[in-house]
PDB file of N, CA and C in Angstrom:
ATOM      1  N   UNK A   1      -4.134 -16.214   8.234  1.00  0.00           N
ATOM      2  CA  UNK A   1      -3.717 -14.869   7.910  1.00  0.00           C
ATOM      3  C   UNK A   1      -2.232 -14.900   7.522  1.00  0.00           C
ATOM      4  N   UNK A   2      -2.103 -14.462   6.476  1.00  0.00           N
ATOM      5  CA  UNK A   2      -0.202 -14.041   6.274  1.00  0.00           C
ATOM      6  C   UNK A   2       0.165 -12.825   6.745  1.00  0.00           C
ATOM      7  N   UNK A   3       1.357 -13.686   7.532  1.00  0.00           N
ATOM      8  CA  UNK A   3       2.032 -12.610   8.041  1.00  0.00           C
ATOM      9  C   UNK A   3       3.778 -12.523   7.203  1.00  0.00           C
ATOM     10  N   UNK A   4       4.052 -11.387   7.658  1.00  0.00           N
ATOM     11  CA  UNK A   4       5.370 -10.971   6.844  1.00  0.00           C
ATOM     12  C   UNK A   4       6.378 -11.925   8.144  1.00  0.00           C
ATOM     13  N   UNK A   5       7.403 -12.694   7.095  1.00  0.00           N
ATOM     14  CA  UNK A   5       8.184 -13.103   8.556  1.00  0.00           C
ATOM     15  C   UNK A   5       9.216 -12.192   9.183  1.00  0.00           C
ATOM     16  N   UNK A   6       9.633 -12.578  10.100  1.00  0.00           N
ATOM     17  CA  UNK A   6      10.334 -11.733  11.278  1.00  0.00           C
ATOM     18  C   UNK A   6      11.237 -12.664  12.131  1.00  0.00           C
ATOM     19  N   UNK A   7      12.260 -12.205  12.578  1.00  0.00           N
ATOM     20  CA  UNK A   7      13.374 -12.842  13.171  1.00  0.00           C
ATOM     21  C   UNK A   7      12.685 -14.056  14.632  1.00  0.00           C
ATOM     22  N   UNK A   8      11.746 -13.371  14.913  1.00  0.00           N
ATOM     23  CA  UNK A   8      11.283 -13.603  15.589  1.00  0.00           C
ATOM     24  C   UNK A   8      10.515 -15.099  15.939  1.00  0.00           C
ATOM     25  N   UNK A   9      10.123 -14.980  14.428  1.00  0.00           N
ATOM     26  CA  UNK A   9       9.278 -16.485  13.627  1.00  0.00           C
ATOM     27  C   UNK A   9      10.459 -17.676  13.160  1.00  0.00           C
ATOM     28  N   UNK A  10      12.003 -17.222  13.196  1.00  0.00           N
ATOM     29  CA  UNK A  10      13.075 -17.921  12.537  1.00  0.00           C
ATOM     30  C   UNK A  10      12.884 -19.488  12.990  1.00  0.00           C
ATOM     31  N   UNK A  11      12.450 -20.083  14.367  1.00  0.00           N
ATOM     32  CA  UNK A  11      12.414 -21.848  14.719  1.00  0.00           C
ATOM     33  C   UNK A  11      10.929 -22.141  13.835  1.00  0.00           C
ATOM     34  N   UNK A  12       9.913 -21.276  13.621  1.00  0.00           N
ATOM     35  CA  UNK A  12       8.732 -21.679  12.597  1.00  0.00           C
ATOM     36  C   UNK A  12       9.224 -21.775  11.769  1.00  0.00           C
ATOM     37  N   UNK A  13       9.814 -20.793  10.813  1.00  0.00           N
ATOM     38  CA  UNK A  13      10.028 -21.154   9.292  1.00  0.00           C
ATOM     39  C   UNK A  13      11.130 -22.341   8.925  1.00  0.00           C
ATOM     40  N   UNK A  14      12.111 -22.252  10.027  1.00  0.00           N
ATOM     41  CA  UNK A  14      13.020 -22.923   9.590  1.00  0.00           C
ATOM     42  C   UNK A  14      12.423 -24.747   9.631  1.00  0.00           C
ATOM     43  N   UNK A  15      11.466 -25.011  10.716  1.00  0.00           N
ATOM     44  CA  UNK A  15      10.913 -25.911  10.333  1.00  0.00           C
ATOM     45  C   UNK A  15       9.852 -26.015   9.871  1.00  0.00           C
ATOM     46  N   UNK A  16       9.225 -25.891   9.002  1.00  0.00           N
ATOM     47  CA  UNK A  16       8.353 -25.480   8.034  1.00  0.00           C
ATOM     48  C   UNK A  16       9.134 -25.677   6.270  1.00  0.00           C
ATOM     49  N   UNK A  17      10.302 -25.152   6.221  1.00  0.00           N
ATOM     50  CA  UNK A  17      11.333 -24.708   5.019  1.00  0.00           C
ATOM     51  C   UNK A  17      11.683 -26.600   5.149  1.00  0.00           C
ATOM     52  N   UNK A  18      11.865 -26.883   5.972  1.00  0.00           N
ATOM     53  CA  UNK A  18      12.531 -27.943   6.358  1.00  0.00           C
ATOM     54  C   UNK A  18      11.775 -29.214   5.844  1.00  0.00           C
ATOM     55  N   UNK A  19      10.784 -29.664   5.043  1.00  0.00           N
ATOM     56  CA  UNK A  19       9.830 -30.161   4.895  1.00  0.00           C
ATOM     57  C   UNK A  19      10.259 -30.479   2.785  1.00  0.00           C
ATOM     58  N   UNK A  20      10.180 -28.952   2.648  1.00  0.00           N
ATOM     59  CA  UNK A  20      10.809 -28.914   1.412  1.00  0.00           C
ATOM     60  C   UNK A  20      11.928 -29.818   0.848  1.00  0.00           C
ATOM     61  N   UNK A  21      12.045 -30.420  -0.627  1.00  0.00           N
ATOM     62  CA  UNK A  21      12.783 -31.225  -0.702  1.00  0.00           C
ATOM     63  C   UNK A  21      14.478 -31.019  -0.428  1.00  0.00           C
ATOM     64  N   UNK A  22      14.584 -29.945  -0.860  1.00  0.00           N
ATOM     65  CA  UNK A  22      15.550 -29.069  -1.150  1.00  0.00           C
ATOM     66  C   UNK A  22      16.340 -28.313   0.230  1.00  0.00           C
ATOM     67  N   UNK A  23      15.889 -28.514   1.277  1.00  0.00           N
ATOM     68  CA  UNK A  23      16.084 -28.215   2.450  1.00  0.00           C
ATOM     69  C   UNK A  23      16.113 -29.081   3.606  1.00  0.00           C
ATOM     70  N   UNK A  24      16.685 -30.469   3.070  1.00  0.00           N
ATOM     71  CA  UNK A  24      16.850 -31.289   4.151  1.00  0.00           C
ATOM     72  C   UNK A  24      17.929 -31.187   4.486  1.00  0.00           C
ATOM     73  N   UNK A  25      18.918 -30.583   4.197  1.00  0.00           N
ATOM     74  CA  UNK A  25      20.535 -30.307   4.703  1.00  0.00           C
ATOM     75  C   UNK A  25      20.265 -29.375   5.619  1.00  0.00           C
ATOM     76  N   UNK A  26      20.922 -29.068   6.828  1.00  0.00           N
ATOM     77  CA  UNK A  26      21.029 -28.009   7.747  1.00  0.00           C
ATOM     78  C   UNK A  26      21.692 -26.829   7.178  1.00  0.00           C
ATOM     79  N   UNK A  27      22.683 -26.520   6.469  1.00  0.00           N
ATOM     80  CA  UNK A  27      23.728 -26.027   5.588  1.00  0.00           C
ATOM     81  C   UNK A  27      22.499 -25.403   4.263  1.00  0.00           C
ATOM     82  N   UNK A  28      22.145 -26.285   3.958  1.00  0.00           N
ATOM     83  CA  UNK A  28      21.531 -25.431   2.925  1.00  0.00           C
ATOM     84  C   UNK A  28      20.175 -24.351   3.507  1.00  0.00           C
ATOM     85  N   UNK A  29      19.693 -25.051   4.568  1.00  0.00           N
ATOM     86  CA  UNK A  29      18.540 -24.301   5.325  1.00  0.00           C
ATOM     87  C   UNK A  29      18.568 -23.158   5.828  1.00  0.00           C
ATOM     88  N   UNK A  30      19.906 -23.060   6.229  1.00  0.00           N
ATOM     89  CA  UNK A  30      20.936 -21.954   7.031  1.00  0.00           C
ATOM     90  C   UNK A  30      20.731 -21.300   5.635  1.00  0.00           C
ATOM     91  N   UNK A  31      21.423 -21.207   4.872  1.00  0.00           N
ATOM     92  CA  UNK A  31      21.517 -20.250   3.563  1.00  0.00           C
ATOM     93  C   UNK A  31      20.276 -19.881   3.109  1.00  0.00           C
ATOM     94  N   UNK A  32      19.106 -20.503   2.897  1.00  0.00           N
ATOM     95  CA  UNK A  32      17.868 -20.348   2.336  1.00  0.00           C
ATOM     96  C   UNK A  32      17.200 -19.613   3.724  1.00  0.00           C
ATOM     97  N   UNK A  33      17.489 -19.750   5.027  1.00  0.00           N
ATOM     98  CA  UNK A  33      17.458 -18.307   6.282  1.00  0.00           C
ATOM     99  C   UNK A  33      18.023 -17.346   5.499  1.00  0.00           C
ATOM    100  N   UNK A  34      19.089 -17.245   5.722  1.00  0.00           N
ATOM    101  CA  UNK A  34      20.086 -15.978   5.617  1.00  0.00           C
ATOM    102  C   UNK A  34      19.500 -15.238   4.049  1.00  0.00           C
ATOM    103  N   UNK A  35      19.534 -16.445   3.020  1.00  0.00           N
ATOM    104  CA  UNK A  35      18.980 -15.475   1.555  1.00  0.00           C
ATOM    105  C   UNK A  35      17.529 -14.600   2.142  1.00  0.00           C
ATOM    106  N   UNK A  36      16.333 -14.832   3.084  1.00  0.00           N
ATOM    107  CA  UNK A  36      15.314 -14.342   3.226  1.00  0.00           C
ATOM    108  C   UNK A  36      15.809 -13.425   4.104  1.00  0.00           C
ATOM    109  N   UNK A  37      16.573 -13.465   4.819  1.00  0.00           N
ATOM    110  CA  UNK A  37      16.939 -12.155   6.085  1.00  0.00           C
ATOM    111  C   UNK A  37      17.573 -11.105   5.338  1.00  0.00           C
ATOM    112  N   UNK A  38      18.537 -11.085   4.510  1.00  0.00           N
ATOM    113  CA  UNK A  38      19.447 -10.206   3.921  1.00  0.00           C
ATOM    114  C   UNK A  38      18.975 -10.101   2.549  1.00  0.00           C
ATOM    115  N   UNK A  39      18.334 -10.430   1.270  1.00  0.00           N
ATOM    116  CA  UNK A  39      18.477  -9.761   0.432  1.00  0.00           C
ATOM    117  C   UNK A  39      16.560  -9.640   0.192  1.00  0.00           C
ATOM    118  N   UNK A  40      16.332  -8.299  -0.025  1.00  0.00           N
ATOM    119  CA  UNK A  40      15.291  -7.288   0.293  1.00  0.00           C
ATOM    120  C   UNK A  40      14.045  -8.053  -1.212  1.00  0.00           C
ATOM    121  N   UNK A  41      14.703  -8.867  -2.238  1.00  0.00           N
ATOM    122  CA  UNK A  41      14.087  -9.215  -3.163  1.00  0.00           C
ATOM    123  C   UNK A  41      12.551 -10.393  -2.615  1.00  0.00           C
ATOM    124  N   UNK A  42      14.086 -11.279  -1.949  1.00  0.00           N
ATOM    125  CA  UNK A  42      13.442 -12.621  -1.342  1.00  0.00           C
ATOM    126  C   UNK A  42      12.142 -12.404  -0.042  1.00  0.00           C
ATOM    127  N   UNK A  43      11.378 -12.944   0.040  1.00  0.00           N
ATOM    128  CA  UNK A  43      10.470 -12.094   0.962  1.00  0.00           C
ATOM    129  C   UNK A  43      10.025 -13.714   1.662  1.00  0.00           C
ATOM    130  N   UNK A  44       9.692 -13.925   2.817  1.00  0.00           N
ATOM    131  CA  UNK A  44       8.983 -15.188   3.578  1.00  0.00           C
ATOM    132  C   UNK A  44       8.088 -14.478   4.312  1.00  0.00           C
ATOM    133  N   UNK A  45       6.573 -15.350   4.186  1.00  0.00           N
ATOM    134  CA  UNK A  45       5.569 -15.414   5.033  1.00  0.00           C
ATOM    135  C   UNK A  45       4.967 -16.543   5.216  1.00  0.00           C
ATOM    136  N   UNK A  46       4.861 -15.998   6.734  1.00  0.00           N
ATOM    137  CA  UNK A  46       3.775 -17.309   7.440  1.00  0.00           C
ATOM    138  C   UNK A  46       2.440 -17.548   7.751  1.00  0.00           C
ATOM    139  N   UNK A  47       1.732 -18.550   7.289  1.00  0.00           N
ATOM    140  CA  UNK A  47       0.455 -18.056   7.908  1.00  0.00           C
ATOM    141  C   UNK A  47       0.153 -18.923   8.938  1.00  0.00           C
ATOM    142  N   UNK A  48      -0.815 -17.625  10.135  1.00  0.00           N
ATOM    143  CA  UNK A  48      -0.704 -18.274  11.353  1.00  0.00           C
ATOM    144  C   UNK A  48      -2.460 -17.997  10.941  1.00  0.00           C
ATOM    145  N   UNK A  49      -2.772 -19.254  11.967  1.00  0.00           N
ATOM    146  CA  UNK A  49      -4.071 -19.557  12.240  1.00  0.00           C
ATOM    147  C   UNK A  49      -4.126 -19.317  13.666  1.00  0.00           C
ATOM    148  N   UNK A  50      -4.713 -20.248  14.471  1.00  0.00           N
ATOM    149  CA  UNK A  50      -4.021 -20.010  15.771  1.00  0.00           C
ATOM    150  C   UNK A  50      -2.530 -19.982  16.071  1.00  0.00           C
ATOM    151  N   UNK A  51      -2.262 -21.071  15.947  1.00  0.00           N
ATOM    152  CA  UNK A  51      -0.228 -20.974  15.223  1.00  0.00           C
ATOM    153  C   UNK A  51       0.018 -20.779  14.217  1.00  0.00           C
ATOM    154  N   UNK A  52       1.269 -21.189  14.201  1.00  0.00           N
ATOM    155  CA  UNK A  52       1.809 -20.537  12.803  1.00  0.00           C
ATOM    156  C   UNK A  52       1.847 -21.890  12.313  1.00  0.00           C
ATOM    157  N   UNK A  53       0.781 -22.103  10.723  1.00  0.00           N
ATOM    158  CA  UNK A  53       1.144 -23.729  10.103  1.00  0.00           C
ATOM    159  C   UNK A  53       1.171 -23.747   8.848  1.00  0.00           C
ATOM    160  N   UNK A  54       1.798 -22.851   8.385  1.00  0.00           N
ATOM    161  CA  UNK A  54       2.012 -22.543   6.973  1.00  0.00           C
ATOM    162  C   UNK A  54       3.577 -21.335   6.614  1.00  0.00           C
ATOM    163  N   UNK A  55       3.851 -21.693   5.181  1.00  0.00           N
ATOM    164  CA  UNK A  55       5.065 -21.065   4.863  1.00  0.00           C
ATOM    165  C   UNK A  55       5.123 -20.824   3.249  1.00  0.00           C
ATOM    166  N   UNK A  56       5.177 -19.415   2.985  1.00  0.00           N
ATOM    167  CA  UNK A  56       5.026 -19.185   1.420  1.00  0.00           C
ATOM    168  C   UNK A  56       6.586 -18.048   1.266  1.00  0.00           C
ATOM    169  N   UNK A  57       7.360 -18.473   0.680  1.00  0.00           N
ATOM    170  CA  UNK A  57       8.629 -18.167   0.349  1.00  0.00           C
ATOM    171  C   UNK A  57       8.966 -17.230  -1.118  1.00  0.00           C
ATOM    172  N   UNK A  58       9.195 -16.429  -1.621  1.00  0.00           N
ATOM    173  CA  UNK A  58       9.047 -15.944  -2.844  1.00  0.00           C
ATOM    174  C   UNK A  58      10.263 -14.828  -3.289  1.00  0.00           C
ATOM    175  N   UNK A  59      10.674 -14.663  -4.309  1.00  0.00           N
ATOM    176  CA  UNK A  59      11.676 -14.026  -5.119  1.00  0.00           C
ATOM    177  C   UNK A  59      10.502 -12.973  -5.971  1.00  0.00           C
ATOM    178  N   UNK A  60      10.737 -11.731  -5.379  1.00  0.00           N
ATOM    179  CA  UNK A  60      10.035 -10.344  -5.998  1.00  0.00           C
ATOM    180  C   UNK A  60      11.034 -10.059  -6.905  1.00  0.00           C
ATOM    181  N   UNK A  61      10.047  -9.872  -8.283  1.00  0.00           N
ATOM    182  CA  UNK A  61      10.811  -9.242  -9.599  1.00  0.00           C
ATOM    183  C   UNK A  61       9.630  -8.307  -9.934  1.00  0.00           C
ATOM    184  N   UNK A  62      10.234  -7.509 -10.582  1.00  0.00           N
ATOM    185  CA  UNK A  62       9.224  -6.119 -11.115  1.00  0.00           C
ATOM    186  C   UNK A  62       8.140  -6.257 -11.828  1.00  0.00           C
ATOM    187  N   UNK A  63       7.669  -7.331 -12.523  1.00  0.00           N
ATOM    188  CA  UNK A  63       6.769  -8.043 -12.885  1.00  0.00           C
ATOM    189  C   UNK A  63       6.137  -9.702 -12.555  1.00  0.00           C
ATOM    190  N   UNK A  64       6.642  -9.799 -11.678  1.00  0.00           N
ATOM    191  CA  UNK A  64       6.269 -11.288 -11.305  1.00  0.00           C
ATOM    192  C   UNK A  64       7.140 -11.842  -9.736  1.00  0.00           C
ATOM    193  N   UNK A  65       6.408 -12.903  -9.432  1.00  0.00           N
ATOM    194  CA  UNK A  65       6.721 -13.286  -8.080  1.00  0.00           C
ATOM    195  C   UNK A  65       7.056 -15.068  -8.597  1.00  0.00           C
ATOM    196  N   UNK A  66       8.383 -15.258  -8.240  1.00  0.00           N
ATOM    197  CA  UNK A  66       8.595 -16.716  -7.864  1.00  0.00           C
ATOM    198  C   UNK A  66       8.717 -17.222  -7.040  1.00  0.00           C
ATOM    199  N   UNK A  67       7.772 -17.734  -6.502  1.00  0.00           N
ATOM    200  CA  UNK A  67       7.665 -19.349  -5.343  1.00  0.00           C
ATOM    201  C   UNK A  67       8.486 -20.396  -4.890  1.00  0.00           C
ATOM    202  N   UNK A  68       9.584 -19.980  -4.675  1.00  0.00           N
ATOM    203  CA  UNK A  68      10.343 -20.782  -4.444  1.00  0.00           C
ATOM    204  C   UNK A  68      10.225 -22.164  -2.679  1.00  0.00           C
ATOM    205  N   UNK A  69       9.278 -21.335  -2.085  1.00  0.00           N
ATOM    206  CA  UNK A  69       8.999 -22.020  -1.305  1.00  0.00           C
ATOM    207  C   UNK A  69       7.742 -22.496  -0.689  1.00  0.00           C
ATOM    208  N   UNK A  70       6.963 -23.379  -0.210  1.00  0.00           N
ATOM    209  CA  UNK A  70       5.469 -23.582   0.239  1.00  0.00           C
ATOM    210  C   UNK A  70       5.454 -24.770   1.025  1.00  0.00           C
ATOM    211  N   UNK A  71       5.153 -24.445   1.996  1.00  0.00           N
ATOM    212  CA  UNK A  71       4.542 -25.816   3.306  1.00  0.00           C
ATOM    213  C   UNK A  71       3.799 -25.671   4.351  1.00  0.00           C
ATOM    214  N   UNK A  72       3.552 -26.769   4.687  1.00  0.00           N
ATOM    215  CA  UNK A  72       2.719 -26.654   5.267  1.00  0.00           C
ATOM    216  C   UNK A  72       2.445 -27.429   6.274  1.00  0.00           C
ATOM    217  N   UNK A  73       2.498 -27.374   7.498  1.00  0.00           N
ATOM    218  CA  UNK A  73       2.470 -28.993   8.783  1.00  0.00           C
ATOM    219  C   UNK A  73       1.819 -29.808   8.499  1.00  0.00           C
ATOM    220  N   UNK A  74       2.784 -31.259   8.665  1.00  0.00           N
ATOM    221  CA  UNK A  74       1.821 -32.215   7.770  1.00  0.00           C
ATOM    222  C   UNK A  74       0.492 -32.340   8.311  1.00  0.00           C
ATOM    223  N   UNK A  75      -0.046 -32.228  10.241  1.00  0.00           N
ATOM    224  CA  UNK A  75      -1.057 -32.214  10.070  1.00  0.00           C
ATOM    225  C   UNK A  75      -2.597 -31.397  10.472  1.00  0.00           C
ATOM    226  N   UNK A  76      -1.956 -30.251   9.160  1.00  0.00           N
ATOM    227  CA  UNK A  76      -2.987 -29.191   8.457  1.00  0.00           C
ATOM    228  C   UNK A  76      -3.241 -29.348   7.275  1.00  0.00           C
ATOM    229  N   UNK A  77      -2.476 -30.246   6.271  1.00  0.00           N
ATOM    230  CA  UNK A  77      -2.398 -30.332   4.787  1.00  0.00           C
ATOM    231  C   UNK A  77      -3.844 -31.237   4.820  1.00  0.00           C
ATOM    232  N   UNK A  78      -4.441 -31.166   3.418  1.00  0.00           N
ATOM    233  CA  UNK A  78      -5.156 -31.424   2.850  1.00  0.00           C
ATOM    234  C   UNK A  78      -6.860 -30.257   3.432  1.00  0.00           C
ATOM    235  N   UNK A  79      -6.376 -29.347   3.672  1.00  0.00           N
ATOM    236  CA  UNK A  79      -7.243 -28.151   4.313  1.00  0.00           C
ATOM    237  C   UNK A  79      -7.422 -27.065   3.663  1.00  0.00           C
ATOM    238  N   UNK A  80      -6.641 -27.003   2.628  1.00  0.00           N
ATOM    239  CA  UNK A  80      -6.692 -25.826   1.743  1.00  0.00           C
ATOM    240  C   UNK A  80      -5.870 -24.814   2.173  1.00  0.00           C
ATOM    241  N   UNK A  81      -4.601 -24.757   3.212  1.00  0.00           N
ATOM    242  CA  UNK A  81      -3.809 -23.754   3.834  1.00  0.00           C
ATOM    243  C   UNK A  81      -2.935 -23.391   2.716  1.00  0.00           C
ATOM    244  N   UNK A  82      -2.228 -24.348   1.823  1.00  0.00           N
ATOM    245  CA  UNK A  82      -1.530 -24.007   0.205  1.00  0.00           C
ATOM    246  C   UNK A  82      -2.069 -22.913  -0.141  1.00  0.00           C
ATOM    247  N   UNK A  83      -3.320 -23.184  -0.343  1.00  0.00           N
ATOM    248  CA  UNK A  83      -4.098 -22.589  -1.269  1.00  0.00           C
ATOM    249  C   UNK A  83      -4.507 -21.254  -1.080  1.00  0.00           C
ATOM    250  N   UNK A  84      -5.048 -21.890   0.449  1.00  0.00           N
ATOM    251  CA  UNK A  84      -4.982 -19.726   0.991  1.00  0.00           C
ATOM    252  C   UNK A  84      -3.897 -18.814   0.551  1.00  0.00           C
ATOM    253  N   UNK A  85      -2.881 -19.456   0.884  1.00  0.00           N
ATOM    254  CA  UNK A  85      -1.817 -18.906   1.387  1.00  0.00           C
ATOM    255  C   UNK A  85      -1.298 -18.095  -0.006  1.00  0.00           C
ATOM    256  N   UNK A  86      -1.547 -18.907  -1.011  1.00  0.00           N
ATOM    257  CA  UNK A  86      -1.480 -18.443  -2.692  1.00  0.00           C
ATOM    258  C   UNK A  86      -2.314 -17.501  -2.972  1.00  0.00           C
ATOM    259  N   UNK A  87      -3.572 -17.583  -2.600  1.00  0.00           N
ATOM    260  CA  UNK A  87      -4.644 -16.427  -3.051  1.00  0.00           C
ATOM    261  C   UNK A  87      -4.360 -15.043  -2.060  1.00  0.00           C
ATOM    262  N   UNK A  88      -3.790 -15.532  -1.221  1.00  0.00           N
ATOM    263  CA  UNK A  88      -3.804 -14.303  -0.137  1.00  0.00           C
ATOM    264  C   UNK A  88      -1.478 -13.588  -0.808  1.00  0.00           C
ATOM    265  N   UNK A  89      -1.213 -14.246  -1.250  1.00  0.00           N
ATOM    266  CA  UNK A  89      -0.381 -13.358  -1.513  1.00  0.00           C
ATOM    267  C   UNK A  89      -0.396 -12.810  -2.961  1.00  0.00           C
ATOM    268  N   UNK A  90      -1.935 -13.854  -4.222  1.00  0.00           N
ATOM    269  CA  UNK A  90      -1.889 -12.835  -4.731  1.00  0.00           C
ATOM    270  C   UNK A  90      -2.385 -11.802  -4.837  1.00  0.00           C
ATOM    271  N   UNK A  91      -3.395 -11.438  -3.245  1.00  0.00           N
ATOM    272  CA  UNK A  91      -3.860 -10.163  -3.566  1.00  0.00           C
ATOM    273  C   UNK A  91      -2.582  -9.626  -2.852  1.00  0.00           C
ATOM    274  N   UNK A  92      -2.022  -9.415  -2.010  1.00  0.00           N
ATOM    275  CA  UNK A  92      -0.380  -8.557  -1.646  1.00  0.00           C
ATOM    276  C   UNK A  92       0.204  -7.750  -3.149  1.00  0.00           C
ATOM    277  N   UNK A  93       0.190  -8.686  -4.134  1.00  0.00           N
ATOM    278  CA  UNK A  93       1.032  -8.737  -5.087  1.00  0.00           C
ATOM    279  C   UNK A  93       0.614  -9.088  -6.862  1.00  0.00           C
ATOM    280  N   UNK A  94      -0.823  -8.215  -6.803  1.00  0.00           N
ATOM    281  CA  UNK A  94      -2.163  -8.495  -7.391  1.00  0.00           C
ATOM    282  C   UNK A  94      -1.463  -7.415  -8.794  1.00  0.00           C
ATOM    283  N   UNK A  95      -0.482  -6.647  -8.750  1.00  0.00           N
ATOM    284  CA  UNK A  95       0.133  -6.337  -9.853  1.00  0.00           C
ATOM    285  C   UNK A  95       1.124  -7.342 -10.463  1.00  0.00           C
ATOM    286  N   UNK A  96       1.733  -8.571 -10.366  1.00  0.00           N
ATOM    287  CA  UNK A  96       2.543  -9.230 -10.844  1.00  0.00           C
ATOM    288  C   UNK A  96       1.793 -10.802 -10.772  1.00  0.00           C
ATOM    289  N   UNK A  97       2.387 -11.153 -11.599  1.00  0.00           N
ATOM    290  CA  UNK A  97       2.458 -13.019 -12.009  1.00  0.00           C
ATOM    291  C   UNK A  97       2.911 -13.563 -11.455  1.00  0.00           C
ATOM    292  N   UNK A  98       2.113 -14.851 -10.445  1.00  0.00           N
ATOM    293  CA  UNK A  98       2.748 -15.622 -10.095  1.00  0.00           C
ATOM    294  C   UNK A  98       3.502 -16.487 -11.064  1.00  0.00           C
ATOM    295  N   UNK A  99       4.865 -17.255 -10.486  1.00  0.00           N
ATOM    296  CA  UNK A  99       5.463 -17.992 -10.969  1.00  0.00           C
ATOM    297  C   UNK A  99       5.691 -19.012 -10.214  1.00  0.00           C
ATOM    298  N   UNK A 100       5.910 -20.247 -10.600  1.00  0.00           N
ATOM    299  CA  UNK A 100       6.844 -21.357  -9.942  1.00  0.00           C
ATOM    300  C   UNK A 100       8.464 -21.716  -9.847  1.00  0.00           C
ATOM    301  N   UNK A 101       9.122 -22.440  -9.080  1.00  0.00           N
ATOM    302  CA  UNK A 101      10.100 -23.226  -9.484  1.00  0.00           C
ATOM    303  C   UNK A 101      10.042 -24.599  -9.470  1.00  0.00           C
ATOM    304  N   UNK A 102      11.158 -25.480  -9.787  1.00  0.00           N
ATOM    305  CA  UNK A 102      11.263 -27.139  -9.736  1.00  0.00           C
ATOM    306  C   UNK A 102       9.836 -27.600  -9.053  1.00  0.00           C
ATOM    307  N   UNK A 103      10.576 -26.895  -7.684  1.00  0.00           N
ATOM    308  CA  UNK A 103       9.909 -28.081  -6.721  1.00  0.00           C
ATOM    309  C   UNK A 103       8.286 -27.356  -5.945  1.00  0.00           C
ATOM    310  N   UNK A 104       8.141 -25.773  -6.823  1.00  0.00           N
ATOM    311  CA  UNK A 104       6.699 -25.429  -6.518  1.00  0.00           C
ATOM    312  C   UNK A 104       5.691 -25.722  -7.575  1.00  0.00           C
ATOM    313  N   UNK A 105       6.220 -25.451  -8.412  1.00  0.00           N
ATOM    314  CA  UNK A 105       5.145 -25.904  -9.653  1.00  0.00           C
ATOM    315  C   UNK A 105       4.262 -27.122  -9.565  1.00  0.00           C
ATOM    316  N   UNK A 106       4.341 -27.535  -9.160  1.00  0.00           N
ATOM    317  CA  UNK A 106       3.131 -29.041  -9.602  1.00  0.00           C
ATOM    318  C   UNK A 106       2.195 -28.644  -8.663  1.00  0.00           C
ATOM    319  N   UNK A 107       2.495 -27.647  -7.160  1.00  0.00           N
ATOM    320  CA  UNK A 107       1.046 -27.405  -6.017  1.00  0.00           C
ATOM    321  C   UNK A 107       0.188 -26.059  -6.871  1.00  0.00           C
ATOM    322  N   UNK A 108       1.813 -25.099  -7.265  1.00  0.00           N
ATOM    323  CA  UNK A 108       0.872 -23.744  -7.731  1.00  0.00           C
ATOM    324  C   UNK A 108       0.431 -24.439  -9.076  1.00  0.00           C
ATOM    325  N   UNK A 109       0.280 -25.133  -9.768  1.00  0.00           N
ATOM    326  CA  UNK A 109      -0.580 -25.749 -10.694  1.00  0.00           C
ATOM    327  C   UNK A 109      -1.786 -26.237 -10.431  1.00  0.00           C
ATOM    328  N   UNK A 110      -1.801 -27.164  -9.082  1.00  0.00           N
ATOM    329  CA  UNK A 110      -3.145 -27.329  -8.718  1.00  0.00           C
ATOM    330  C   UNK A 110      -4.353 -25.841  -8.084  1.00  0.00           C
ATOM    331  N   UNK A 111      -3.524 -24.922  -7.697  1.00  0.00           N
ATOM    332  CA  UNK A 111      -4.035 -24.098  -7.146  1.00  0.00           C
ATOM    333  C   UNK A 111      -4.641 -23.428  -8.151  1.00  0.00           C
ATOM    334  N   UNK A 112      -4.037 -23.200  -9.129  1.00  0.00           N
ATOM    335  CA  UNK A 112      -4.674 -22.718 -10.470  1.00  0.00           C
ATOM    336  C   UNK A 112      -5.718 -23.239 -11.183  1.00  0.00           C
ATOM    337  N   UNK A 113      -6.092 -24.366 -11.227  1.00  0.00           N
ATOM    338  CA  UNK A 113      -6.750 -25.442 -11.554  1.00  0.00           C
ATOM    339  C   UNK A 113      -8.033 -25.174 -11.029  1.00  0.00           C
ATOM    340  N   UNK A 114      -8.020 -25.646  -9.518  1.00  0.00           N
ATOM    341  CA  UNK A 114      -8.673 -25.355  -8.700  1.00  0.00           C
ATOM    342  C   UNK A 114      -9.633 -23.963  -8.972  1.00  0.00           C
ATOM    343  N   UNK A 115      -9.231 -22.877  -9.197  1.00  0.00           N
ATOM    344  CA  UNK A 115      -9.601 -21.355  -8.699  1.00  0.00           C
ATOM    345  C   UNK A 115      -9.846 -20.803  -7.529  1.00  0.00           C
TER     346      UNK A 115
END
């Protein structure tokens, strides 16, 4: 299930975010927190199963959603939790286009692929 994140979830996501290539610095992880806490565009959710073992990160624009973030504990991957986690935010957000960046594009490609 995705859930909207919350201050509450901050030691999940942050290791979860942490996995990402782009977020192996502490310094940059801290900032990629703080961009999802403070500006109202950037949005993070988690999906919890029994725990929480998933992380879908995204930049809301008025027509489209970019992905800037996706993970997943390494061991839940190969389960299809990506994939949920994509279909379930695009019904959230079933008026706009998903998009990718750098380092999401090659999974939201398979997900597309897939159907």
């Amino acid at each position: 299930m995705l859930i909207k994140y919350k201050k509450m979830y901050e030691k999940f996501a942050m290791g979860l975010l942490s996995f990402m290539p782009d977020e192996r610095d502490i310094k940059q992880l801290q900032q990629t927190m703080k961009n999802y806490e403070t500006n109202e565009n950037w949005q993070l959710f988690l999906w919890k199963d029994e725990d929480i073992i998933g992380l879908v990160g995204a930049e809301i624009f008025t027509n489209s959603i970019e992905i800037h973030h996706i993970s997943v504990n390494p061991a839940f991957r190969q389960q299809g939790v990506g994939k949920s986690m994509i279909q379930a935010l695009k019904e959230v957000y079933s008026d706009k286009e998903l998009k990718a960046n750098e380092y999401t594009g090659a999974f939201l490609g398979k997900c597309e692929n897939r159907g």
